[in-house]
PDB file of N, CA and C in Angstrom:
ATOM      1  N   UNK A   1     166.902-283.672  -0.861  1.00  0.00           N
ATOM      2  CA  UNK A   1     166.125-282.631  -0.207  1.00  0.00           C
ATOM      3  C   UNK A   1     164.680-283.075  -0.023  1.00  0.00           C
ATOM      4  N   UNK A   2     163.736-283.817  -1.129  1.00  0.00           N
ATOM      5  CA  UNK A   2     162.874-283.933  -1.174  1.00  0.00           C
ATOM      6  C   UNK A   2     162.620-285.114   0.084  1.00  0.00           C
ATOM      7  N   UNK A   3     164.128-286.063   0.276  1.00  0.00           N
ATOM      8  CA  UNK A   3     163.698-287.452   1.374  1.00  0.00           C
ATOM      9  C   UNK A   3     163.700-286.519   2.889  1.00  0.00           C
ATOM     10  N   UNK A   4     164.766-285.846   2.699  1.00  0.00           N
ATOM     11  CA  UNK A   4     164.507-284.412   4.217  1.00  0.00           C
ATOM     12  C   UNK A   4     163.158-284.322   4.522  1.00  0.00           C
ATOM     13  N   UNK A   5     162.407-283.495   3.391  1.00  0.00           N
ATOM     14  CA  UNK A   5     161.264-282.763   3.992  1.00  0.00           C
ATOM     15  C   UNK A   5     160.084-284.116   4.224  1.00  0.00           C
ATOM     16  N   UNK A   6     160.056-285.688   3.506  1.00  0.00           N
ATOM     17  CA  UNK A   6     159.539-286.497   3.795  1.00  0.00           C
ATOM     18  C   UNK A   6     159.414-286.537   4.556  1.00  0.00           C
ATOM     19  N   UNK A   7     160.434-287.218   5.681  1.00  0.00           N
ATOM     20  CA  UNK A   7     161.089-286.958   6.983  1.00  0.00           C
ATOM     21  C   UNK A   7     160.532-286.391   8.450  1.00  0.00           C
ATOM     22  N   UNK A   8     161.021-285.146   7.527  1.00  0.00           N
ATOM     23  CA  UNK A   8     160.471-284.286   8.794  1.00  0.00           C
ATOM     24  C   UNK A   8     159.027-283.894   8.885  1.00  0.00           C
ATOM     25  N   UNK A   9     157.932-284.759   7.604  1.00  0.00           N
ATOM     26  CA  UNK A   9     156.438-284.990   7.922  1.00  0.00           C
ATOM     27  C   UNK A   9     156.193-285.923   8.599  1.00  0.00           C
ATOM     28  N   UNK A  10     157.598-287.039   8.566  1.00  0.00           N
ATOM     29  CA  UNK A  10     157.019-287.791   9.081  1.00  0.00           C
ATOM     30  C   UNK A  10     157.520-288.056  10.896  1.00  0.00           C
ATOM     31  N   UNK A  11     158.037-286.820  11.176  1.00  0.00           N
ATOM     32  CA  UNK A  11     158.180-286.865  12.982  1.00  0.00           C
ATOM     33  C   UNK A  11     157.772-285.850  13.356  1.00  0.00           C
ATOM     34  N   UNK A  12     156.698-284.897  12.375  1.00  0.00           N
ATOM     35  CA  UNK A  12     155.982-284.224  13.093  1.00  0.00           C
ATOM     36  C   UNK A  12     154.202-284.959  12.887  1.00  0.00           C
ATOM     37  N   UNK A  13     154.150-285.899  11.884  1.00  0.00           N
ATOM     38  CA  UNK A  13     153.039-286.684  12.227  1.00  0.00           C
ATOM     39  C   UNK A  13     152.733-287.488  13.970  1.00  0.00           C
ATOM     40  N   UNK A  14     154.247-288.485  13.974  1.00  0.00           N
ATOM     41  CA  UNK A  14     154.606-288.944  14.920  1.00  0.00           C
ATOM     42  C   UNK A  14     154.474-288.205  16.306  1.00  0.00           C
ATOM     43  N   UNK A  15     154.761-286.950  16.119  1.00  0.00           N
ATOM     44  CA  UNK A  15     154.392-285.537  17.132  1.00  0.00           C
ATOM     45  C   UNK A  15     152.759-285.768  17.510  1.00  0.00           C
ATOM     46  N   UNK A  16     152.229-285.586  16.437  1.00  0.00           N
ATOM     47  CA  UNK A  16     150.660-285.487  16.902  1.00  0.00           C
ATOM     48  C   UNK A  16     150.081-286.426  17.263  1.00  0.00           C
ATOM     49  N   UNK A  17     150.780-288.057  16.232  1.00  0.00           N
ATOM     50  CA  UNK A  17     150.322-289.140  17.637  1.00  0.00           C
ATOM     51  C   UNK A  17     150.357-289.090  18.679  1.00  0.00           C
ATOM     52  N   UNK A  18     151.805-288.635  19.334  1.00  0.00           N
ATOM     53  CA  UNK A  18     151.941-288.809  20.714  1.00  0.00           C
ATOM     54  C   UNK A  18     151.117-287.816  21.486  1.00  0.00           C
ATOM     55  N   UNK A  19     150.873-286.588  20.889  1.00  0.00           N
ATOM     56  CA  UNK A  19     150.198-285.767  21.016  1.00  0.00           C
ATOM     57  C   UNK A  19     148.818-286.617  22.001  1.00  0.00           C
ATOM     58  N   UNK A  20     147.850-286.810  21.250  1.00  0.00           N
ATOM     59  CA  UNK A  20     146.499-287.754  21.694  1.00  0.00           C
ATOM     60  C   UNK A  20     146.651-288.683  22.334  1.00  0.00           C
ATOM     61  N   UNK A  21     147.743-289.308  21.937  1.00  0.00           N
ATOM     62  CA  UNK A  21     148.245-291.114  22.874  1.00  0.00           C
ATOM     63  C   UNK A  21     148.330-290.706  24.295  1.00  0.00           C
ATOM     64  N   UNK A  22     148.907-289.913  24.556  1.00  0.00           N
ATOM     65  CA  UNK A  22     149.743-289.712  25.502  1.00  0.00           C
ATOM     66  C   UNK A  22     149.018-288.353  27.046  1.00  0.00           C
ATOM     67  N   UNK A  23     148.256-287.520  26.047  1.00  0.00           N
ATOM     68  CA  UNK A  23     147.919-286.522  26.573  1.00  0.00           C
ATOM     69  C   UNK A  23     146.237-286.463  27.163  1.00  0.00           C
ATOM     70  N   UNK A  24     145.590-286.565  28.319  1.00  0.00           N
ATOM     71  CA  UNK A  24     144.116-286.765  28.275  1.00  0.00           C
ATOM     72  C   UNK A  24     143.581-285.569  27.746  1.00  0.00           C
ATOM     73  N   UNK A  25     144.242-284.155  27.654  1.00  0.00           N
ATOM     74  CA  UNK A  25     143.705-283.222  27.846  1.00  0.00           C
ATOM     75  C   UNK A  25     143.399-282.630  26.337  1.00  0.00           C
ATOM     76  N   UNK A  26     144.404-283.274  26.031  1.00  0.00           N
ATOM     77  CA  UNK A  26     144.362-282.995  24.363  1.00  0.00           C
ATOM     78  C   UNK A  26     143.277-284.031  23.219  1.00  0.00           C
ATOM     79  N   UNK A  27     143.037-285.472  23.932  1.00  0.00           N
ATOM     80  CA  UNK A  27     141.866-286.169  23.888  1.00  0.00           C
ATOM     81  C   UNK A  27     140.541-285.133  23.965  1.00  0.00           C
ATOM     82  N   UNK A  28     140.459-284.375  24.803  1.00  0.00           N
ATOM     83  CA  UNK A  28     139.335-283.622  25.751  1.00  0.00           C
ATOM     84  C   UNK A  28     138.967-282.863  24.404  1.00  0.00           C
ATOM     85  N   UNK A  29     140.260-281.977  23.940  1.00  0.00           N
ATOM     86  CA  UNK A  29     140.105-280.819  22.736  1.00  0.00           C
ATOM     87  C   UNK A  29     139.615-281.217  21.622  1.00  0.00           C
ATOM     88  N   UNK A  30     140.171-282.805  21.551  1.00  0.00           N
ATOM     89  CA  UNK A  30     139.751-283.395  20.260  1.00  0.00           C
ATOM     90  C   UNK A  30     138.213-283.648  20.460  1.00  0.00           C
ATOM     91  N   UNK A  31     137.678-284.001  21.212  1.00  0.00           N
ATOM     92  CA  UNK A  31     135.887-284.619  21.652  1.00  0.00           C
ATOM     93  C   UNK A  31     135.651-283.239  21.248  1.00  0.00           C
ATOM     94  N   UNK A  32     136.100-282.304  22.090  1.00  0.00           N
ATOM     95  CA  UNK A  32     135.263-281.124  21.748  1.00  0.00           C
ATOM     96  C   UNK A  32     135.028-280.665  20.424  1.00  0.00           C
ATOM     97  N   UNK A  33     136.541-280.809  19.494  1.00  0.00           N
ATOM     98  CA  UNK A  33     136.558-280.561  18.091  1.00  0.00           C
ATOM     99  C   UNK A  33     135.572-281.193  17.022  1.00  0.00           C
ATOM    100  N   UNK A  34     135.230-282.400  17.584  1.00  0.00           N
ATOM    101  CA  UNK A  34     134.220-282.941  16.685  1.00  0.00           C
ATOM    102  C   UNK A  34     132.602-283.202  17.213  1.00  0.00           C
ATOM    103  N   UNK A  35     132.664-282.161  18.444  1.00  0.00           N
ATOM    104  CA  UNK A  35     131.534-281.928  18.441  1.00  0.00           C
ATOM    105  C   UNK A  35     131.411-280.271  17.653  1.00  0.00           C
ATOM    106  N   UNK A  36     132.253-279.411  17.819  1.00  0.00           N
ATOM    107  CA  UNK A  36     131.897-278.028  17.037  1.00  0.00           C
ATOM    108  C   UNK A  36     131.872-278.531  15.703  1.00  0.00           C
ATOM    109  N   UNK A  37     132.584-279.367  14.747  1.00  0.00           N
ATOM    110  CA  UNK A  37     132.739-279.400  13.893  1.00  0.00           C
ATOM    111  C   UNK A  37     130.904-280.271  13.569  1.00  0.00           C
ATOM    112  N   UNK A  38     130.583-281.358  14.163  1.00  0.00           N
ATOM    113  CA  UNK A  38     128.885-281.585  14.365  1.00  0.00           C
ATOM    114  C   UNK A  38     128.005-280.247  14.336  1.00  0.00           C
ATOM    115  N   UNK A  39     128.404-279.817  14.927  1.00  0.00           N
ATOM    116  CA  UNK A  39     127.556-278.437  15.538  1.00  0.00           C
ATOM    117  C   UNK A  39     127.687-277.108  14.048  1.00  0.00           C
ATOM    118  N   UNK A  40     128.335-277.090  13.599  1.00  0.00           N
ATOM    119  CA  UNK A  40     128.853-276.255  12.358  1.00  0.00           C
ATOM    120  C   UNK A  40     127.889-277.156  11.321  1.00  0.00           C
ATOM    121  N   UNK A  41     128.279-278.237  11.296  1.00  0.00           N
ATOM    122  CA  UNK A  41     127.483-279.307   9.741  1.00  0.00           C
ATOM    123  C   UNK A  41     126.022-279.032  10.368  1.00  0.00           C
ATOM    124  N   UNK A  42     125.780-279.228  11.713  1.00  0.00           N
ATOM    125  CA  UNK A  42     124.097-279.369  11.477  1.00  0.00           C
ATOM    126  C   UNK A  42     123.686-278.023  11.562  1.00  0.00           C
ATOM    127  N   UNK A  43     124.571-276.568  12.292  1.00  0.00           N
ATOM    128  CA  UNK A  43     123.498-275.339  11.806  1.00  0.00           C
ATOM    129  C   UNK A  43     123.939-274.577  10.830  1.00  0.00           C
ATOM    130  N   UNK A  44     125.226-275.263   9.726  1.00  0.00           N
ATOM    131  CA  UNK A  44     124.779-274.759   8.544  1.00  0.00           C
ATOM    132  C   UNK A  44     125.388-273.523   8.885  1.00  0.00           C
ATOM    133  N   UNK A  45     127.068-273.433   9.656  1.00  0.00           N
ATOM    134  CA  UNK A  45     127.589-272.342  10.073  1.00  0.00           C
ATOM    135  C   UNK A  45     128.322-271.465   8.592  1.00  0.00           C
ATOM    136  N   UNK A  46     128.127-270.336   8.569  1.00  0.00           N
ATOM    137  CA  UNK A  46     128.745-269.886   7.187  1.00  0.00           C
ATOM    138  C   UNK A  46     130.402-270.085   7.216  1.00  0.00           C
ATOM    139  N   UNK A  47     130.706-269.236   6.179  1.00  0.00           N
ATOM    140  CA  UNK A  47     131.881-269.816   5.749  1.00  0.00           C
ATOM    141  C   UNK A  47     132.947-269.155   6.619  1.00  0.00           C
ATOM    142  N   UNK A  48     132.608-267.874   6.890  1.00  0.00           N
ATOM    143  CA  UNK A  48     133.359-267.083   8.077  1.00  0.00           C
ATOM    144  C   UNK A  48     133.445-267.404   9.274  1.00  0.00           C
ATOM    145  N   UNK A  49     131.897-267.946   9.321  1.00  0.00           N
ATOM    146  CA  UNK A  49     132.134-268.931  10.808  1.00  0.00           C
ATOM    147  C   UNK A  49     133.168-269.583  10.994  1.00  0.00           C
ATOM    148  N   UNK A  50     133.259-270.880  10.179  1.00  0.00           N
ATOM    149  CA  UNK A  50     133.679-271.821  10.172  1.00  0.00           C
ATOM    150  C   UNK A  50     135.431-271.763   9.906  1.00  0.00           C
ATOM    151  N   UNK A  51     136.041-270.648   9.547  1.00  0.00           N
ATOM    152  CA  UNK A  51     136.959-270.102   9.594  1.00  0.00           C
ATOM    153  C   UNK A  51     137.527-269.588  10.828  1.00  0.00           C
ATOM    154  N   UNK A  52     136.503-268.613  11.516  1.00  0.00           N
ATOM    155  CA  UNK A  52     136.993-268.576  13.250  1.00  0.00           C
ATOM    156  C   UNK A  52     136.799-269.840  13.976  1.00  0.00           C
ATOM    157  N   UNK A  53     136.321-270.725  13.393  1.00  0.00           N
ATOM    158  CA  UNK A  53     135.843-272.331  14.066  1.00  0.00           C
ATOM    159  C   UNK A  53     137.244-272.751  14.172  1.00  0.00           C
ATOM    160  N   UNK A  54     137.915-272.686  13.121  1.00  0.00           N
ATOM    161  CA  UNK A  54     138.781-273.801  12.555  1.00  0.00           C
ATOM    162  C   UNK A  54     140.242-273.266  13.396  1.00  0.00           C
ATOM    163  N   UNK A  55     140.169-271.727  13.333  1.00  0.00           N
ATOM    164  CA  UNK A  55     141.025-271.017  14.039  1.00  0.00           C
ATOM    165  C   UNK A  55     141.384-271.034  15.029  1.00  0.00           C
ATOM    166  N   UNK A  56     140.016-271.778  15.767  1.00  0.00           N
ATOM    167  CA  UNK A  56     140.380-271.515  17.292  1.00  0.00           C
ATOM    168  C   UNK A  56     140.453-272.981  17.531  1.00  0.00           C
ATOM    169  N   UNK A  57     139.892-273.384  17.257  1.00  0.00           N
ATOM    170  CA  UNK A  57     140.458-275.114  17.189  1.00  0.00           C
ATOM    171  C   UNK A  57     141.746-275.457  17.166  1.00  0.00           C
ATOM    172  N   UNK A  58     142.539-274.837  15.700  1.00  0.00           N
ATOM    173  CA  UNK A  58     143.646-274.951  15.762  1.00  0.00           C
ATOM    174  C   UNK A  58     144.937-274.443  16.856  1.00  0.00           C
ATOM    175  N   UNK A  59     144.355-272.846  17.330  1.00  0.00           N
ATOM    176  CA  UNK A  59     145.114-272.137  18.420  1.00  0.00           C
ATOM    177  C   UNK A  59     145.016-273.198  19.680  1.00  0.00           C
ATOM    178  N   UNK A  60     143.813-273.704  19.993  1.00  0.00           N
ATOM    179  CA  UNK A  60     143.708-274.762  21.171  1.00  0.00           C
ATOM    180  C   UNK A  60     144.954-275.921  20.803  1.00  0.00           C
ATOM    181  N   UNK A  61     145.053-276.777  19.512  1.00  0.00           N
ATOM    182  CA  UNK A  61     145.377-277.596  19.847  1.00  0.00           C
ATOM    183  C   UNK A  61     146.827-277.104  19.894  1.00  0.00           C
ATOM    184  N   UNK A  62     147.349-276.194  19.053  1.00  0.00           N
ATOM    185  CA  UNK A  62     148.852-276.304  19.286  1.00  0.00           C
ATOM    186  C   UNK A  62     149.373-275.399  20.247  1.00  0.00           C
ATOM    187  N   UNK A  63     148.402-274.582  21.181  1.00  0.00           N
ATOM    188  CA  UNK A  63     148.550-274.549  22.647  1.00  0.00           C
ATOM    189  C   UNK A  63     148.912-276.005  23.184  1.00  0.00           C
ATOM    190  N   UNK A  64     148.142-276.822  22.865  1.00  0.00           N
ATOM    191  CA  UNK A  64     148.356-278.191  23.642  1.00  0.00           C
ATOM    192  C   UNK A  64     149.235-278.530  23.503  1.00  0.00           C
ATOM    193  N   UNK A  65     149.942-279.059  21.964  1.00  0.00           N
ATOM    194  CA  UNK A  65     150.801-279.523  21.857  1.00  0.00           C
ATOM    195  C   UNK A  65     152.287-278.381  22.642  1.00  0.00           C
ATOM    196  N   UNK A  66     152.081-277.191  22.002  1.00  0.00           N
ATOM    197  CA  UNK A  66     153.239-276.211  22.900  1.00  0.00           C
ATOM    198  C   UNK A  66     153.792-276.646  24.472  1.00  0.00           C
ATOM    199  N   UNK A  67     152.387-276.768  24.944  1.00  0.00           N
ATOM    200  CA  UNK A  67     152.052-276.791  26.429  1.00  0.00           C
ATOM    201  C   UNK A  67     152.915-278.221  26.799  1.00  0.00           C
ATOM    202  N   UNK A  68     152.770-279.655  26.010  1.00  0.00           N
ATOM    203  CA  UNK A  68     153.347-280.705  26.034  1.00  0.00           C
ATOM    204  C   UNK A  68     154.723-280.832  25.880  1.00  0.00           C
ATOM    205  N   UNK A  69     155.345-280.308  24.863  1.00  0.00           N
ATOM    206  CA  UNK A  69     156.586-280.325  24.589  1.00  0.00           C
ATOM    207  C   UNK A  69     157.615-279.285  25.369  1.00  0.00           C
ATOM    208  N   UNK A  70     157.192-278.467  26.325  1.00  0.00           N
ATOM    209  CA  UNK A  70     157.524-277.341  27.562  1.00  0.00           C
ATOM    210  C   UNK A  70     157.501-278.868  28.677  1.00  0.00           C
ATOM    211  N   UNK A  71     156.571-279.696  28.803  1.00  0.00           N
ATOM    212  CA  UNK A  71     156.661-280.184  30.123  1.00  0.00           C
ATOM    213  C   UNK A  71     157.619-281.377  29.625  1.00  0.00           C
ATOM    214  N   UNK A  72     157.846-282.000  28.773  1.00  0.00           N
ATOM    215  CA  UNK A  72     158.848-282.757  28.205  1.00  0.00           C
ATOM    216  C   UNK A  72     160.289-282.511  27.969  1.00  0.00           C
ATOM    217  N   UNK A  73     160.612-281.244  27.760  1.00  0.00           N
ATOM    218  CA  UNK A  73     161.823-280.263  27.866  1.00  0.00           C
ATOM    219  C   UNK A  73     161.860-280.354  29.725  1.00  0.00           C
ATOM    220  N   UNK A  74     160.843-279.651  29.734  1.00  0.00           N
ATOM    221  CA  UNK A  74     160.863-280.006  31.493  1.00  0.00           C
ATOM    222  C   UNK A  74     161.427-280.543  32.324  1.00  0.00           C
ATOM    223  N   UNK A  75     161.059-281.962  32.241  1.00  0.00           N
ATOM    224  CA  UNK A  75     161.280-283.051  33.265  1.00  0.00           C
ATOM    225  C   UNK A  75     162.503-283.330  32.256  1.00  0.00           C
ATOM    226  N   UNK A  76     162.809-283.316  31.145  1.00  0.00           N
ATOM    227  CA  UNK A  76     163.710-283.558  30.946  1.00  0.00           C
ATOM    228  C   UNK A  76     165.475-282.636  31.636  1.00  0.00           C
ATOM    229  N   UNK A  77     165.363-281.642  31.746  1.00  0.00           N
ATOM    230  CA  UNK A  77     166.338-280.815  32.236  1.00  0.00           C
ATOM    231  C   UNK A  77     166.172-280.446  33.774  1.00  0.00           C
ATOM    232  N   UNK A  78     164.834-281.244  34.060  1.00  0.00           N
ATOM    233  CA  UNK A  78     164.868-280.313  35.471  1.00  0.00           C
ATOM    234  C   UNK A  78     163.913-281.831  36.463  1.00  0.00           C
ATOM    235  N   UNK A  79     164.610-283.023  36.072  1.00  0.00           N
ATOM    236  CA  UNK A  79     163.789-284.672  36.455  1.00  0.00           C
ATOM    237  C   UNK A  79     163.140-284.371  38.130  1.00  0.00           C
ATOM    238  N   UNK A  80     164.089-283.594  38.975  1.00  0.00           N
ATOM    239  CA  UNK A  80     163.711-283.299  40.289  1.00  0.00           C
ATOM    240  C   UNK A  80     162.617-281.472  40.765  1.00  0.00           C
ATOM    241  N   UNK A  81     162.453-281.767  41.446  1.00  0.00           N
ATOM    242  CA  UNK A  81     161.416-280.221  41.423  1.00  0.00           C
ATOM    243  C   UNK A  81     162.553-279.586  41.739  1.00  0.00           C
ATOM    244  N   UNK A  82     161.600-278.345  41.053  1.00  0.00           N
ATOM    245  CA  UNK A  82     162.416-276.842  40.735  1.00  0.00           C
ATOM    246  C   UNK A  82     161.246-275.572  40.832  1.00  0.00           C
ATOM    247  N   UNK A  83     161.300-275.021  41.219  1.00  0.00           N
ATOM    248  CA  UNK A  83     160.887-273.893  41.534  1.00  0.00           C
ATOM    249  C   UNK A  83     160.134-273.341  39.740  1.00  0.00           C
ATOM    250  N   UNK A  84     161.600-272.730  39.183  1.00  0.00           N
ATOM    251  CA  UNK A  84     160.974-272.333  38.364  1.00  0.00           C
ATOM    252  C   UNK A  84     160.880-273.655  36.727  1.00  0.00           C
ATOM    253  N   UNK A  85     161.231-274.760  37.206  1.00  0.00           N
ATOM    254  CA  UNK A  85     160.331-275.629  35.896  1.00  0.00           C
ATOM    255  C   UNK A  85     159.113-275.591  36.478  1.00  0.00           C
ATOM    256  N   UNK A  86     158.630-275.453  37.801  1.00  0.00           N
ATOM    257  CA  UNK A  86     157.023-275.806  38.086  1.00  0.00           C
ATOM    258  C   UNK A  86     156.294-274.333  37.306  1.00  0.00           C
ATOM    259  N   UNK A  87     157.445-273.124  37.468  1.00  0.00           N
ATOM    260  CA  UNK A  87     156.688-271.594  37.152  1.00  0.00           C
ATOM    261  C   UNK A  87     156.121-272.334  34.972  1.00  0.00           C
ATOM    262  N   UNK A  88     157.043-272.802  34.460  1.00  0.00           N
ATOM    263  CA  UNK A  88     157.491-272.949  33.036  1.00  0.00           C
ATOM    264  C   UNK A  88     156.267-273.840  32.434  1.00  0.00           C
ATOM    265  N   UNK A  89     155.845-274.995  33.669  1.00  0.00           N
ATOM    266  CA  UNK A  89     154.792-276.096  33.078  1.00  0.00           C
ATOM    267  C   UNK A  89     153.566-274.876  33.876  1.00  0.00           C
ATOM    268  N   UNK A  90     153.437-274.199  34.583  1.00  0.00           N
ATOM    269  CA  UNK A  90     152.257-273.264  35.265  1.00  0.00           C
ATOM    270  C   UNK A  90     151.887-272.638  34.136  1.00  0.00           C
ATOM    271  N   UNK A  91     153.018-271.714  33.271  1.00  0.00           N
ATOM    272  CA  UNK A  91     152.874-271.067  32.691  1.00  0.00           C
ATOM    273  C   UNK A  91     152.116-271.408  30.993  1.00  0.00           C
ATOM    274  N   UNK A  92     152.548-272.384  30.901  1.00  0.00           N
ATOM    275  CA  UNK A  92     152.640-273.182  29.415  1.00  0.00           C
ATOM    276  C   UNK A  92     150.899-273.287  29.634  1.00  0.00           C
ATOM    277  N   UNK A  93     150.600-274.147  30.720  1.00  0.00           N
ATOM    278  CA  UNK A  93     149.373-275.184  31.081  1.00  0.00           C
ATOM    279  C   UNK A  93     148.261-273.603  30.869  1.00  0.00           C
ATOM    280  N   UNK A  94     148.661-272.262  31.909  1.00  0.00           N
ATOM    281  CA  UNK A  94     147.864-271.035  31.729  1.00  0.00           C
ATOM    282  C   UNK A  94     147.128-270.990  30.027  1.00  0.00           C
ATOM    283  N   UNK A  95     148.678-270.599  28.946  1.00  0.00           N
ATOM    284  CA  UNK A  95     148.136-270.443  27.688  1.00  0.00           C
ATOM    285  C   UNK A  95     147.337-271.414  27.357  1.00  0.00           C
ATOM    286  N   UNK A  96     147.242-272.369  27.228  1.00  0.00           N
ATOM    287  CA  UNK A  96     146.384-273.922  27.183  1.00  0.00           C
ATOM    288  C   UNK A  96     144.601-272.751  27.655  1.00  0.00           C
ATOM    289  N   UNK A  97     144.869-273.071  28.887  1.00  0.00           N
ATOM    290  CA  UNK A  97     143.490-272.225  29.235  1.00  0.00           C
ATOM    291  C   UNK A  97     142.960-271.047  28.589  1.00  0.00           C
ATOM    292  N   UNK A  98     143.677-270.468  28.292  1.00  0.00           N
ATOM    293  CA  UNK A  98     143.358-268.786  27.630  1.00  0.00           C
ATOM    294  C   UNK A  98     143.239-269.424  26.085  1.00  0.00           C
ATOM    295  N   UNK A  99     143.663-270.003  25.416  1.00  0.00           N
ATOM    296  CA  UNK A  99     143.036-270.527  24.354  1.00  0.00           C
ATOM    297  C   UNK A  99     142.082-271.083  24.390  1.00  0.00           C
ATOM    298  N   UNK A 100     141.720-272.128  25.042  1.00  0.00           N
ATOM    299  CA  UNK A 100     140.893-272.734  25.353  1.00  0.00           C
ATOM    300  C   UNK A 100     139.146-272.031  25.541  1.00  0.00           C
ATOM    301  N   UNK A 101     139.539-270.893  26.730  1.00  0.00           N
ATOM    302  CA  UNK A 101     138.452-269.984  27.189  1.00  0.00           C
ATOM    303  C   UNK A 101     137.925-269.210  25.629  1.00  0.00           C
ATOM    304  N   UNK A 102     138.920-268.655  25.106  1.00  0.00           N
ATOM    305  CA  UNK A 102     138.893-267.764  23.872  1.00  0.00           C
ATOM    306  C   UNK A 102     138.014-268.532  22.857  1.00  0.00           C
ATOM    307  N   UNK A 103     138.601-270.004  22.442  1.00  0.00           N
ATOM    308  CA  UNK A 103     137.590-270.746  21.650  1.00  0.00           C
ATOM    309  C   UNK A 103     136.379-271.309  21.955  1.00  0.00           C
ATOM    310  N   UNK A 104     136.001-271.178  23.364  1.00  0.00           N
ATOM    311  CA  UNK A 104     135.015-271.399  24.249  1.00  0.00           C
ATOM    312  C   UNK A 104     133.690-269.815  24.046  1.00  0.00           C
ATOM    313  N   UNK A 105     134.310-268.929  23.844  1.00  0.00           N
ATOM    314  CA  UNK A 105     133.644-267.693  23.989  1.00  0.00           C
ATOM    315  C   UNK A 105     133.476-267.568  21.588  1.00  0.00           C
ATOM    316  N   UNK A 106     134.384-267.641  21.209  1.00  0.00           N
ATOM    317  CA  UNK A 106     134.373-267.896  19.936  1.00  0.00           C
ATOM    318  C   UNK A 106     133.016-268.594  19.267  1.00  0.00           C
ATOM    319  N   UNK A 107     132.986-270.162  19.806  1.00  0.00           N
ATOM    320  CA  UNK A 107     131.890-271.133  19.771  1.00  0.00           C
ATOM    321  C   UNK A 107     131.026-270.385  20.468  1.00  0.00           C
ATOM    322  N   UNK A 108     130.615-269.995  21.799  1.00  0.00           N
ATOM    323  CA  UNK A 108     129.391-269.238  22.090  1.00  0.00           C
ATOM    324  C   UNK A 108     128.418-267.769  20.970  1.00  0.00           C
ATOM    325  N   UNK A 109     129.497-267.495  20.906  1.00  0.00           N
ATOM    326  CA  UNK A 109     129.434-266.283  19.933  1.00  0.00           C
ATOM    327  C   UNK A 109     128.673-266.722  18.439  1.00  0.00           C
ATOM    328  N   UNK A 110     129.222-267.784  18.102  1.00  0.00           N
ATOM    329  CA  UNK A 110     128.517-268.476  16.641  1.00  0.00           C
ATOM    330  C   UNK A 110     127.280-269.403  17.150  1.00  0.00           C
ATOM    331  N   UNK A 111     127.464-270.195  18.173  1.00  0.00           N
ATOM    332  CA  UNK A 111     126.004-271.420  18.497  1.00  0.00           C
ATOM    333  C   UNK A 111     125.156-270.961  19.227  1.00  0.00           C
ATOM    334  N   UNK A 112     125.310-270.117  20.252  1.00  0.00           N
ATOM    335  CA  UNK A 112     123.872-270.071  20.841  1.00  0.00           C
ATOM    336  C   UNK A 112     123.118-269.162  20.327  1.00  0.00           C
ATOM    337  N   UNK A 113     122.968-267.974  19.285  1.00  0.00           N
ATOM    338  CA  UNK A 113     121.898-268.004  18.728  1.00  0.00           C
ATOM    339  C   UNK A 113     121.226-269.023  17.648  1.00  0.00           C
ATOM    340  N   UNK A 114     122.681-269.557  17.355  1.00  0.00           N
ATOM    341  CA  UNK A 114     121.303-271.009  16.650  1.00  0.00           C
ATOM    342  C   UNK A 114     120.922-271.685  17.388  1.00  0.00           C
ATOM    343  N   UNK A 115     121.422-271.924  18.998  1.00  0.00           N
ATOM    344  CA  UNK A 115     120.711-272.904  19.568  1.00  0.00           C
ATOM    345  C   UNK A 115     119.238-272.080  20.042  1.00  0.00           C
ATOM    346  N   UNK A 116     119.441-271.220  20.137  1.00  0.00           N
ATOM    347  CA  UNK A 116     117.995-270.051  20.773  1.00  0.00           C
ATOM    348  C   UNK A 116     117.557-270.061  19.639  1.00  0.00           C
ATOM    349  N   UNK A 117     117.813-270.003  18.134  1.00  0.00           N
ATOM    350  CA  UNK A 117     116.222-269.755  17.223  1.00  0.00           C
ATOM    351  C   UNK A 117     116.169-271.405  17.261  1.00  0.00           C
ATOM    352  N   UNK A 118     116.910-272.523  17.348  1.00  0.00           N
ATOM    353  CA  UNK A 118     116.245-273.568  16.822  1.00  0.00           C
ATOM    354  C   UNK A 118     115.594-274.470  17.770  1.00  0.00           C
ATOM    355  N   UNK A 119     115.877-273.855  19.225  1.00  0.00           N
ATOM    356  CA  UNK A 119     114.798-274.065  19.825  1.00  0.00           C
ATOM    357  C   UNK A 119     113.831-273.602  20.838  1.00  0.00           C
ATOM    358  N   UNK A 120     113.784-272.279  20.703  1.00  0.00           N
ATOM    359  CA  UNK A 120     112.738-270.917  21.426  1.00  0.00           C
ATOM    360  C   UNK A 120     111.818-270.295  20.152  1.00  0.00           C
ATOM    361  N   UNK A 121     112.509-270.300  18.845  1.00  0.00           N
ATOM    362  CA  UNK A 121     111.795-269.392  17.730  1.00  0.00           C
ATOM    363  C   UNK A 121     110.995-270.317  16.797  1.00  0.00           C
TER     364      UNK A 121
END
């Protein structure tokens, strides 16, 4: 049981490689991630912050990954266009965005008043 669950850490590690290898967009989330995560260390974001930080970081990336493994199922069952696999990768790619926007408005919500006192006040 214990070589199972080894295992299956180790092809959902393999998951998140391919994840970044493979994906530009999920590259994109990651730049961004370690710039909020910069942005948190230098203004000294509290601990609650850094909790909706981490939250929405995380909702982004496994939007991404969700979003990836829909277009891989995809082309896999549907190699020629289809109507509705294009609705399935439309749809997937949407949540991607709405997470995305959400942790976008999240991060606004926590940095720009530190960016306005630390450099207007």
């Amino acid at each position: 049981m214990i070589k199972q669950r080894l295992q299956s850490f180790k092809y959902a590690l393999k998951g998140i490689r391919l994840l970044f290898q493979s994906e530009t967009n999920a590259k994109i989330h990651l730049a961004f991630t370690f710039l909020v995560i910069a942005g948190g260390i230098f203004f000294s974001v509290s601990a609650t912050e850094w909790c909706l930080l981490v939250f929405a970081i995380i909702m982004v990336m496994c939007a991404e990954g969700m979003n990836t493994a829909i277009e891989y199922l995809t082309d896999l069952v549907s190699p020629n266009f289809h109507e509705l696999a294009g609705k399935a990768k439309d749809v997937a790619a949407g949540a991607v965005l709405i997470t995305a926007i959400g942790a976008t408005i999240v991060g606004c919500i926590i940095f720009l008043p530190k960016i306005w006192a630390y450099f207007w006040i």
